[in-house]
PDB file of N, CA and C in Angstrom:
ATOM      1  N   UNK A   1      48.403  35.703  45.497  1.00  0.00           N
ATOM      2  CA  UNK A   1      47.556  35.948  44.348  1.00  0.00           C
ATOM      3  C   UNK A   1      46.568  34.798  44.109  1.00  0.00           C
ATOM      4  N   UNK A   2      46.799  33.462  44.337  1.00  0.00           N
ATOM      5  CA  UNK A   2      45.849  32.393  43.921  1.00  0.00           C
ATOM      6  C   UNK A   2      45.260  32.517  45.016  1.00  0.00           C
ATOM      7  N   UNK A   3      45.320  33.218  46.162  1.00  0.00           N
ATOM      8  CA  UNK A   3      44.193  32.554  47.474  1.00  0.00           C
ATOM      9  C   UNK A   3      43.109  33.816  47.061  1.00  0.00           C
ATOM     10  N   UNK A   4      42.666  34.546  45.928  1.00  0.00           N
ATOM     11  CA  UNK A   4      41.109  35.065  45.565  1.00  0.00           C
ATOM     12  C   UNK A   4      40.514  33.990  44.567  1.00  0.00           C
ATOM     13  N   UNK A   5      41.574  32.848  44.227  1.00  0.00           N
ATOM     14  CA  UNK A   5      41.037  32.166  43.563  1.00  0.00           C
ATOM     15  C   UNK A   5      40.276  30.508  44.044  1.00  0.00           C
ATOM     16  N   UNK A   6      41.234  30.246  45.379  1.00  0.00           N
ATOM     17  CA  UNK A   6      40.774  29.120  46.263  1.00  0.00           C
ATOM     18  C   UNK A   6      40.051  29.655  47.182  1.00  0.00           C
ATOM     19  N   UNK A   7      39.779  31.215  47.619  1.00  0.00           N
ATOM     20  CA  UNK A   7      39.347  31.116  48.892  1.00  0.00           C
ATOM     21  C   UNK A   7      38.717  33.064  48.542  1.00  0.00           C
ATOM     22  N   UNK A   8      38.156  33.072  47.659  1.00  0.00           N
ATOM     23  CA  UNK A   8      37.587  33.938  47.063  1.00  0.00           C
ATOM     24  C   UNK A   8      36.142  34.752  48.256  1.00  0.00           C
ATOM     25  N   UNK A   9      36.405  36.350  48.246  1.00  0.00           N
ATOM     26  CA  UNK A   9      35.372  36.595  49.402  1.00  0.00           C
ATOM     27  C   UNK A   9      34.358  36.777  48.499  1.00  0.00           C
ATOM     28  N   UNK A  10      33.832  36.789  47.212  1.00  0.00           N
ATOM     29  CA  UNK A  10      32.863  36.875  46.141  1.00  0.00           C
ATOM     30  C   UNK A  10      33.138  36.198  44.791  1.00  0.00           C
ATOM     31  N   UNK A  11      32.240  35.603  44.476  1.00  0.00           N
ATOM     32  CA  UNK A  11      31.987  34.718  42.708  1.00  0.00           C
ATOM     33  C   UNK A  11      30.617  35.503  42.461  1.00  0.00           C
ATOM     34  N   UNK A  12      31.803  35.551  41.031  1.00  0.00           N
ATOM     35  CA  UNK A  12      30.652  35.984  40.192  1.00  0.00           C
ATOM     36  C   UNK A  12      30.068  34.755  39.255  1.00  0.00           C
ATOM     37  N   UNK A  13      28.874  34.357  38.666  1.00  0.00           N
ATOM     38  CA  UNK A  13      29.007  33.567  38.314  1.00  0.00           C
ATOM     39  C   UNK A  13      28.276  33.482  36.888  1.00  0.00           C
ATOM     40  N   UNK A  14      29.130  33.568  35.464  1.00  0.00           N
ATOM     41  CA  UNK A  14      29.012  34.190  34.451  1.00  0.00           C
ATOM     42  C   UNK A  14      28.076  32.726  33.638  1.00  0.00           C
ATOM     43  N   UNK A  15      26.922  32.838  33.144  1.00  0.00           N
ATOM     44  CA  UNK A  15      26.237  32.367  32.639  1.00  0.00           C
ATOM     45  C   UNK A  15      25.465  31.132  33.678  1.00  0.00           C
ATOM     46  N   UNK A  16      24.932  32.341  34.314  1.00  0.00           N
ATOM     47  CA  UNK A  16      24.296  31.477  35.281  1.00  0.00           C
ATOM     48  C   UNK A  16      22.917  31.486  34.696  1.00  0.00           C
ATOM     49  N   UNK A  17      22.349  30.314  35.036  1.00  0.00           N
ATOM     50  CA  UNK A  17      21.372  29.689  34.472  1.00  0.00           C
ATOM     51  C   UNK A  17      20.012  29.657  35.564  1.00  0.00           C
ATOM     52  N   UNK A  18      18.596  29.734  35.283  1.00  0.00           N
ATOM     53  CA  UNK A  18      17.330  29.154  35.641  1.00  0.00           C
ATOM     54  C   UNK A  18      16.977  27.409  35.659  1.00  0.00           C
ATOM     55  N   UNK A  19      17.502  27.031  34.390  1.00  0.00           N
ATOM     56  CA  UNK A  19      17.380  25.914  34.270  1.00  0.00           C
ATOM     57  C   UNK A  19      17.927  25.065  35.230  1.00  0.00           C
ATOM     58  N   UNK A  20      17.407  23.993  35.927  1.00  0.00           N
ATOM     59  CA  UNK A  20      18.180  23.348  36.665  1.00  0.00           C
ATOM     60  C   UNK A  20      19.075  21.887  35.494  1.00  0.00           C
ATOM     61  N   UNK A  21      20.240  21.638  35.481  1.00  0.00           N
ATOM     62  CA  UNK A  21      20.588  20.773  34.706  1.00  0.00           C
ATOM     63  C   UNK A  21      21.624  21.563  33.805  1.00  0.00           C
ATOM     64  N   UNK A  22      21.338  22.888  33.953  1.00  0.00           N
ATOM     65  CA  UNK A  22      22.675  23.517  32.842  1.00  0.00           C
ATOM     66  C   UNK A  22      23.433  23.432  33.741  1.00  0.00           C
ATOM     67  N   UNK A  23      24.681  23.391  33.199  1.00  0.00           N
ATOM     68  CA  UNK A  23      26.281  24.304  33.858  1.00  0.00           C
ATOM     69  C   UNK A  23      26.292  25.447  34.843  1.00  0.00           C
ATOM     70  N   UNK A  24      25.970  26.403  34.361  1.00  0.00           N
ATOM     71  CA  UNK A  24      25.730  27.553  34.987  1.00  0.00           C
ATOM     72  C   UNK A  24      24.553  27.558  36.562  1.00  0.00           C
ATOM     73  N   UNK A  25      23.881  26.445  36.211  1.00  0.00           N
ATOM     74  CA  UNK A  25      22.914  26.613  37.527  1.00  0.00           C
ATOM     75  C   UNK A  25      23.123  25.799  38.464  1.00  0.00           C
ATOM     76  N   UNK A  26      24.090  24.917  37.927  1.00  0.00           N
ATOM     77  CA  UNK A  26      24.792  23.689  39.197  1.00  0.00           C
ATOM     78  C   UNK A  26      25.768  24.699  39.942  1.00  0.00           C
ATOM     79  N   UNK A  27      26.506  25.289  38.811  1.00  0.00           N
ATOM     80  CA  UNK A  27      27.557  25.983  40.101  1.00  0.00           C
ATOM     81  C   UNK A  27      26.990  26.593  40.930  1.00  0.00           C
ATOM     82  N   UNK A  28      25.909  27.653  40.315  1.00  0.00           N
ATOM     83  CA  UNK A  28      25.044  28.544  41.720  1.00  0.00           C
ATOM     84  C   UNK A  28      24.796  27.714  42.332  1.00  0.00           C
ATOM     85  N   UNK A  29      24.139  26.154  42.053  1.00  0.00           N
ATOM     86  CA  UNK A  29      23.301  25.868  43.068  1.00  0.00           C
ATOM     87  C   UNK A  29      24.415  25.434  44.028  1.00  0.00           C
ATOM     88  N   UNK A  30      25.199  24.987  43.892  1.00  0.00           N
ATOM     89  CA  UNK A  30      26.846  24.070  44.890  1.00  0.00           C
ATOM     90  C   UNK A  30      27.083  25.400  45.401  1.00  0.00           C
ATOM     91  N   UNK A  31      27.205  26.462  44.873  1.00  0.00           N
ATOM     92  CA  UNK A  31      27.787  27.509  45.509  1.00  0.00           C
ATOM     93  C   UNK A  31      26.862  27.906  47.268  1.00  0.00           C
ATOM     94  N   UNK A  32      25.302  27.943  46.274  1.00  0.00           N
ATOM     95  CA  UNK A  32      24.635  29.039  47.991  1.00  0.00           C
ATOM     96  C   UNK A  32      24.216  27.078  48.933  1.00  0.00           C
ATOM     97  N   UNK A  33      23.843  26.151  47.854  1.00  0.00           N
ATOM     98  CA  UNK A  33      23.903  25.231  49.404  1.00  0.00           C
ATOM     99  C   UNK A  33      25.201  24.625  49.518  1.00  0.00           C
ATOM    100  N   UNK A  34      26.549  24.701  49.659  1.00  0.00           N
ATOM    101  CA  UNK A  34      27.902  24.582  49.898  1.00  0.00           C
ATOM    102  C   UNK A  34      27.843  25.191  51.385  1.00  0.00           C
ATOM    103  N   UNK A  35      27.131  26.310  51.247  1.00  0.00           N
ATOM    104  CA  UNK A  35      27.091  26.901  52.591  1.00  0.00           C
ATOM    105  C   UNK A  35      28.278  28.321  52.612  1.00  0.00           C
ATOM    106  N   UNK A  36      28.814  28.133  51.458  1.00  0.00           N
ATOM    107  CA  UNK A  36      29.617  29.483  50.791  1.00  0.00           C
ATOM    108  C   UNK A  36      29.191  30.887  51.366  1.00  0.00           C
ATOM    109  N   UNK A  37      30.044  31.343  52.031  1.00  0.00           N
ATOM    110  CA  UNK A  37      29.299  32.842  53.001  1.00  0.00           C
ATOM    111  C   UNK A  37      29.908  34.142  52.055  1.00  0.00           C
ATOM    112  N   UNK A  38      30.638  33.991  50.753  1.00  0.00           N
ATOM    113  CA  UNK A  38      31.018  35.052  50.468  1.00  0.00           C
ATOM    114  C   UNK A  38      29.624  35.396  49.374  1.00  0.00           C
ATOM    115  N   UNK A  39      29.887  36.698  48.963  1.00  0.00           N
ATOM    116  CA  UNK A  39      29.350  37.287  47.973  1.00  0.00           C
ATOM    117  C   UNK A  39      29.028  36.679  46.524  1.00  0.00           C
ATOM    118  N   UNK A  40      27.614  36.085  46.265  1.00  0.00           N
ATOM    119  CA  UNK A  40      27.554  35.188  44.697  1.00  0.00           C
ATOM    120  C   UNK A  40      26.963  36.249  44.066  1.00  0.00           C
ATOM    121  N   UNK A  41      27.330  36.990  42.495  1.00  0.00           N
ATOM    122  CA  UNK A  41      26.991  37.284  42.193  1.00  0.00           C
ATOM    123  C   UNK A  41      26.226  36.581  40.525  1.00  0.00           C
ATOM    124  N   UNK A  42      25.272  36.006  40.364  1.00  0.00           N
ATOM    125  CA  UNK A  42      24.610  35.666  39.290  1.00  0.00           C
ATOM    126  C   UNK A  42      24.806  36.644  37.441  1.00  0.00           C
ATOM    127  N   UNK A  43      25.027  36.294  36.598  1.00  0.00           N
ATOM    128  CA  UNK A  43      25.720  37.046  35.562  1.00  0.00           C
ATOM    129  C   UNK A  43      24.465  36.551  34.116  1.00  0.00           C
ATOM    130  N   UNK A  44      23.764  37.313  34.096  1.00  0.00           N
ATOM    131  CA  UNK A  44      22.610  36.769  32.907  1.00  0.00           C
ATOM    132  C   UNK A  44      22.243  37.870  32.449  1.00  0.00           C
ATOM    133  N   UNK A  45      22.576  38.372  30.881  1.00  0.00           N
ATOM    134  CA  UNK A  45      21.790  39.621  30.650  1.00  0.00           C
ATOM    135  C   UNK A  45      20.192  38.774  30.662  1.00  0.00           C
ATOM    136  N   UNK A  46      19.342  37.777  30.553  1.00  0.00           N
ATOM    137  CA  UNK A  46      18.450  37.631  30.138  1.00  0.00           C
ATOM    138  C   UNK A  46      17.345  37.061  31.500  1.00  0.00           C
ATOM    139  N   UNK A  47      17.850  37.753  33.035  1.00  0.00           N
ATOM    140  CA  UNK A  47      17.340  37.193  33.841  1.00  0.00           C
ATOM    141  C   UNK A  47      17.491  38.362  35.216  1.00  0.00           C
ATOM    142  N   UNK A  48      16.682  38.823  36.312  1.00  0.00           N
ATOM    143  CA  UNK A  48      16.478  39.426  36.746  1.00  0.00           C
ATOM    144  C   UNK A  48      17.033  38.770  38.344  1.00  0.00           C
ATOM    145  N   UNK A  49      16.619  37.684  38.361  1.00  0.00           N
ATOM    146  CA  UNK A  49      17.084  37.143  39.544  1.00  0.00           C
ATOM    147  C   UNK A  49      16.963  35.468  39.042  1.00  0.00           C
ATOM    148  N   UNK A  50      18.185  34.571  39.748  1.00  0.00           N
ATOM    149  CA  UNK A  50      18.135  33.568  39.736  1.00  0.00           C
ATOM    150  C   UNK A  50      18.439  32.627  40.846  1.00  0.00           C
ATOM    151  N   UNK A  51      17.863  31.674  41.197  1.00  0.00           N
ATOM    152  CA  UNK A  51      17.906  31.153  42.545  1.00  0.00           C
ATOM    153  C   UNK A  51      17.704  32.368  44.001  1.00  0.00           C
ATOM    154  N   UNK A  52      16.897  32.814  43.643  1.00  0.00           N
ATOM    155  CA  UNK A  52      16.236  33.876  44.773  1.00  0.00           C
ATOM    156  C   UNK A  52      17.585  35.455  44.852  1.00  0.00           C
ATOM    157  N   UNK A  53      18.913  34.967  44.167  1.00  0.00           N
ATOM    158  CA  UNK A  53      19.905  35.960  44.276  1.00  0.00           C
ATOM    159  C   UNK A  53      19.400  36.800  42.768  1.00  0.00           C
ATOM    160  N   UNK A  54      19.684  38.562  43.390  1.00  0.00           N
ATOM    161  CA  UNK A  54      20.006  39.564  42.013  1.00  0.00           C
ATOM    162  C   UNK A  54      20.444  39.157  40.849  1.00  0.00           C
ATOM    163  N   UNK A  55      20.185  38.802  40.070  1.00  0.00           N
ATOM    164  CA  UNK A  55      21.209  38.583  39.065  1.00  0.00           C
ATOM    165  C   UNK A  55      21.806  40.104  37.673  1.00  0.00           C
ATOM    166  N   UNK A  56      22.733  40.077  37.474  1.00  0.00           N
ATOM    167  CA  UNK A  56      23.575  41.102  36.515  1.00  0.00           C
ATOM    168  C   UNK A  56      23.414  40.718  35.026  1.00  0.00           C
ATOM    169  N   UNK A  57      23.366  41.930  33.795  1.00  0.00           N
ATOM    170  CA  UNK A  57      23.385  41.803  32.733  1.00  0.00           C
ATOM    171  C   UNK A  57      25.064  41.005  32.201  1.00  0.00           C
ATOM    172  N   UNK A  58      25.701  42.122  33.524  1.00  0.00           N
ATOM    173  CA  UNK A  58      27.358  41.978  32.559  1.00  0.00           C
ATOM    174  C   UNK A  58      28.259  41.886  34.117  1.00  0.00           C
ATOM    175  N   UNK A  59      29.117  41.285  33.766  1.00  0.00           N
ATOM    176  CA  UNK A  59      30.275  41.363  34.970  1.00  0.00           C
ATOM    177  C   UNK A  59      30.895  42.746  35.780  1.00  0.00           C
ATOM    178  N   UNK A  60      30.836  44.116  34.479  1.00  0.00           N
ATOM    179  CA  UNK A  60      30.931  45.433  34.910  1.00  0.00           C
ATOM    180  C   UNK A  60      29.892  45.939  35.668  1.00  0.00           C
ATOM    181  N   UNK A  61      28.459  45.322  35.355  1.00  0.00           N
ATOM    182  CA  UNK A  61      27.514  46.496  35.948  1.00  0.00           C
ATOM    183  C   UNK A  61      27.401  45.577  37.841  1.00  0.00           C
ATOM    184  N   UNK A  62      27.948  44.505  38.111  1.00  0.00           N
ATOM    185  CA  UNK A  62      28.439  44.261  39.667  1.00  0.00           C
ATOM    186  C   UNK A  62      28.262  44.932  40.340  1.00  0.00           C
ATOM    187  N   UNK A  63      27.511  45.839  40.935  1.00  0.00           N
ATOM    188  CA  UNK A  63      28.152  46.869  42.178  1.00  0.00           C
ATOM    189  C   UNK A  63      29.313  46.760  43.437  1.00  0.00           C
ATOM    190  N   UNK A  64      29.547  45.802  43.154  1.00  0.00           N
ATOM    191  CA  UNK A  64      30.785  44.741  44.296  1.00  0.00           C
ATOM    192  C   UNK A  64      31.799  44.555  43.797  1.00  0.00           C
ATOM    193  N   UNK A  65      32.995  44.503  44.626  1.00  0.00           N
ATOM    194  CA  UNK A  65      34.393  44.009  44.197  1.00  0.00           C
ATOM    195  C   UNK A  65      34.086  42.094  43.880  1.00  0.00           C
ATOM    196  N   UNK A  66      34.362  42.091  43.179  1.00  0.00           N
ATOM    197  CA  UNK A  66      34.651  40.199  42.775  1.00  0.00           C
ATOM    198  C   UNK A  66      36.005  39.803  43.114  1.00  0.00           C
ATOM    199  N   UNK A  67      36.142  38.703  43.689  1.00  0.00           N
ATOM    200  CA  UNK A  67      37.280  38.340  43.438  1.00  0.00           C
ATOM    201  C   UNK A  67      37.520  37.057  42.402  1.00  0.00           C
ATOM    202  N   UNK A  68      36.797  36.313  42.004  1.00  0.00           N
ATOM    203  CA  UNK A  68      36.766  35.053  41.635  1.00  0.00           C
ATOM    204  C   UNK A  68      35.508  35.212  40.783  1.00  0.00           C
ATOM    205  N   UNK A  69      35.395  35.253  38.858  1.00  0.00           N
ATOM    206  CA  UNK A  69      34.721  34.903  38.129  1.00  0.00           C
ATOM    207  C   UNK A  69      34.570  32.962  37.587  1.00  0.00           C
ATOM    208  N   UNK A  70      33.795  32.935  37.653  1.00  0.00           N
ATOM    209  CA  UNK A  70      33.238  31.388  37.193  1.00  0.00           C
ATOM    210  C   UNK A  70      32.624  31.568  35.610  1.00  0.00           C
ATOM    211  N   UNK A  71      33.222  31.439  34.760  1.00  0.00           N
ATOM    212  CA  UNK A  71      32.627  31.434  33.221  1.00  0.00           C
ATOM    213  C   UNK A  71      32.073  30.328  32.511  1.00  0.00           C
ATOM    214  N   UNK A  72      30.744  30.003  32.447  1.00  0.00           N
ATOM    215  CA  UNK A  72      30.297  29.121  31.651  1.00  0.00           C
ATOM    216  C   UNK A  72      29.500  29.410  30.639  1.00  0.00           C
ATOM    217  N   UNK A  73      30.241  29.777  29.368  1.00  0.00           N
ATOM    218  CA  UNK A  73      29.439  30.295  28.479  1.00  0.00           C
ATOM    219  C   UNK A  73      30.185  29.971  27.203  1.00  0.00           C
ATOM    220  N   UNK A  74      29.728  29.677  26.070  1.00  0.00           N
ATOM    221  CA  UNK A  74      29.995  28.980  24.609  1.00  0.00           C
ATOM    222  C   UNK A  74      31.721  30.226  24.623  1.00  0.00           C
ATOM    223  N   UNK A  75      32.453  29.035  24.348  1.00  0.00           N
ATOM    224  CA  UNK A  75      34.246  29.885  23.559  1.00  0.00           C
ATOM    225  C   UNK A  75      34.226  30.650  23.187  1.00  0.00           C
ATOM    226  N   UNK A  76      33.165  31.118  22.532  1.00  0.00           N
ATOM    227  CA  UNK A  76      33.156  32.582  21.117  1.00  0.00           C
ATOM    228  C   UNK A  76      32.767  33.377  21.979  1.00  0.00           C
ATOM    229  N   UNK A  77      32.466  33.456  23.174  1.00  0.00           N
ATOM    230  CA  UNK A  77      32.648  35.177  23.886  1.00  0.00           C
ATOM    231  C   UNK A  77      33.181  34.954  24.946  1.00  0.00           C
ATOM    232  N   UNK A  78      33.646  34.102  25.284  1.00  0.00           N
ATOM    233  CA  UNK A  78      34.563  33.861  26.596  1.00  0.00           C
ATOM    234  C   UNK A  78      36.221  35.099  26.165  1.00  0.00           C
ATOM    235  N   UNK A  79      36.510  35.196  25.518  1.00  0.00           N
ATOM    236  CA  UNK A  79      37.414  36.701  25.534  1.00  0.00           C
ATOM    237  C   UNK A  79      37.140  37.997  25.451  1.00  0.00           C
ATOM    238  N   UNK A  80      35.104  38.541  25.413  1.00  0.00           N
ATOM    239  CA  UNK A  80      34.620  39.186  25.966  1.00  0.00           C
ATOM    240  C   UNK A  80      34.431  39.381  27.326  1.00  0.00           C
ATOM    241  N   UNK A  81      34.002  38.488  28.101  1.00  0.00           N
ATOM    242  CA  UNK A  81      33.371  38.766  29.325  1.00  0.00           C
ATOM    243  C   UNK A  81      35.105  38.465  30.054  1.00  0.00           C
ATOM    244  N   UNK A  82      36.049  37.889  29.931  1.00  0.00           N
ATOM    245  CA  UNK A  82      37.572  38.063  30.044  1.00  0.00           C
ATOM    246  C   UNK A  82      37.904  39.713  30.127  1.00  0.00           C
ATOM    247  N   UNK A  83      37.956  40.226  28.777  1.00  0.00           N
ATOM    248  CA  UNK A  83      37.931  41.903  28.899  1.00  0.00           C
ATOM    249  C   UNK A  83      37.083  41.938  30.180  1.00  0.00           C
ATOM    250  N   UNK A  84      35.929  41.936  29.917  1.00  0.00           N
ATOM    251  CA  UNK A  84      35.158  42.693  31.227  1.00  0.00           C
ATOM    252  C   UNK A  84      35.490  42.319  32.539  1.00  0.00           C
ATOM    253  N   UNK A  85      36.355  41.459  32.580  1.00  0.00           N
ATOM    254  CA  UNK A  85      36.561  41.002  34.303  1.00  0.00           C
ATOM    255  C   UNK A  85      37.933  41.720  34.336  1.00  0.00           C
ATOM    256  N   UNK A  86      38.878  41.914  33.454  1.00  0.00           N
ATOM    257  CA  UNK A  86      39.897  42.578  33.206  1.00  0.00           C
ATOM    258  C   UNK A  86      39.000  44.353  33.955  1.00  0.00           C
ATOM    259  N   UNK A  87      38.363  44.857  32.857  1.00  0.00           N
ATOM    260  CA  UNK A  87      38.184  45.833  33.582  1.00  0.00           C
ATOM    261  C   UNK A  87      37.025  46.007  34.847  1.00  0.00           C
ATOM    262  N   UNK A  88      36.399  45.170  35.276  1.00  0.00           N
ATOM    263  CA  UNK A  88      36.567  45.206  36.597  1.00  0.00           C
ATOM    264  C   UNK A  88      37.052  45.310  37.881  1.00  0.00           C
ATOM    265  N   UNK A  89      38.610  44.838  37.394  1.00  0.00           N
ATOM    266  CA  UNK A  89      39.156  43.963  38.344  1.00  0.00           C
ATOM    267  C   UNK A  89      38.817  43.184  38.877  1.00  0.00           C
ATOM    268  N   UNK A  90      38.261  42.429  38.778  1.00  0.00           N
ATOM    269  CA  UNK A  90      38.585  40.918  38.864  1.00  0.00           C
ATOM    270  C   UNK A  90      39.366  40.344  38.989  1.00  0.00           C
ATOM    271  N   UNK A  91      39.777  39.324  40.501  1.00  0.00           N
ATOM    272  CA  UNK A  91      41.127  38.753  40.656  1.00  0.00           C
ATOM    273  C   UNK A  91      41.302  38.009  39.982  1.00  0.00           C
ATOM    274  N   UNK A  92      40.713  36.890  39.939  1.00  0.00           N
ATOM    275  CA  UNK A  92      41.134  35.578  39.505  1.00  0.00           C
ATOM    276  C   UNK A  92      39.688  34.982  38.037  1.00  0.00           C
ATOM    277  N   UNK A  93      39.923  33.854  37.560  1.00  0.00           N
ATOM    278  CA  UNK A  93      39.144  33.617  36.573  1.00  0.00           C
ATOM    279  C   UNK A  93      39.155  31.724  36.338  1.00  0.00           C
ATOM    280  N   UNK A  94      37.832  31.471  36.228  1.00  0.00           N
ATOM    281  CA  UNK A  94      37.965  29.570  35.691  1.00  0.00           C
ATOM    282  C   UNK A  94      37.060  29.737  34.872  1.00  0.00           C
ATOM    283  N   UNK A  95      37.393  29.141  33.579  1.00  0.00           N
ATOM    284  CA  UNK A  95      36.969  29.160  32.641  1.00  0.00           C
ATOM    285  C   UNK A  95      35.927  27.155  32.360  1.00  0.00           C
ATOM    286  N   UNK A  96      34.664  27.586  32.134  1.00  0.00           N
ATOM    287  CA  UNK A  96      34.277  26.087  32.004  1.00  0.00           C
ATOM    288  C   UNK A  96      33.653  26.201  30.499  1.00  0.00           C
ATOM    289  N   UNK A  97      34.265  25.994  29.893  1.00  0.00           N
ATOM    290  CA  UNK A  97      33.536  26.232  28.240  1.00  0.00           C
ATOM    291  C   UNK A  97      34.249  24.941  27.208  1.00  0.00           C
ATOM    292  N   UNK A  98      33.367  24.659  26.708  1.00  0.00           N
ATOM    293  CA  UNK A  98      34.006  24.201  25.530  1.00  0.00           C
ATOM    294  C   UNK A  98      33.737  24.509  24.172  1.00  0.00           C
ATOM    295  N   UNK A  99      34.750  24.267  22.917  1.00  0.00           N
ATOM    296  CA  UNK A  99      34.610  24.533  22.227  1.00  0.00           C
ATOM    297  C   UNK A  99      36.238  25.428  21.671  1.00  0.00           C
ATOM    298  N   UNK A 100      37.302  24.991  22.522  1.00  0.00           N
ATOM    299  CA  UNK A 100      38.519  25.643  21.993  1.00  0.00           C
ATOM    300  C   UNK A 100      39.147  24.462  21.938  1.00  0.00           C
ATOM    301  N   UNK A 101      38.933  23.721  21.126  1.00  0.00           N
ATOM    302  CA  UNK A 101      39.276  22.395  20.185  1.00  0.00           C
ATOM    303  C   UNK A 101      40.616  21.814  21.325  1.00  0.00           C
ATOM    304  N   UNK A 102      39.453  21.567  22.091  1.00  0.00           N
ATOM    305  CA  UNK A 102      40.071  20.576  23.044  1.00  0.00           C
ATOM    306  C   UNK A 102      39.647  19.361  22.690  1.00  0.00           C
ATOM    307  N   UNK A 103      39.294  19.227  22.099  1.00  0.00           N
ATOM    308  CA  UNK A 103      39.012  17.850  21.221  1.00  0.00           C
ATOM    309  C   UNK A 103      39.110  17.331  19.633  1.00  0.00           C
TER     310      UNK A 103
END
């Protein structure tokens, strides 16, 4: 069960960003020059394509199996887009957010 999470054949990657310098656009960017051969899928309702890849409104509308979501997006909807990887299926999940008073 953890090897869709170390060794994942697709990431999705939930609040992926344009900006270079956010959260969300470092992971894409580590992800496609990592040299990563699986499936990245980009997750922005507010963006059409990012870093030359498709990018998605929502984790459901994917046309692809995911195995491995990447979440970087403010606490207060991180148990939304959770549901939605739930009903995806979606294997596995890392959560990079703050704001659940980890501090």
């Amino acid at each position: 069960m953890l090897s869709k999470i170390f060794y994942p054949s697709s990431v999705a990657v939930v609040g992926a960003s344009r900006t270079r310098g956010k959260i969300g656009n470092e992971i894409l960017r580590n992800l496609i020059y990592s040299g990563y051969r699986g499936g990245i899928y980009p997750v922005n309702p507010n963006a059409e394509a990012i870093l030359g890849l498709k990018a998605y409104p929502t984790v459901k509308e994917i046309p692809y199996s995911v195995d491995l979501a990447i979440i970087a997006v403010p606490a207060k909807i991180v148990p939304s887009i959770m549901k939605d990887c739930v009903e995806k299926g979606v294997k596995g999940a890392v959560i990079i957010s703050s704001g659940f008073s980890e501090v």
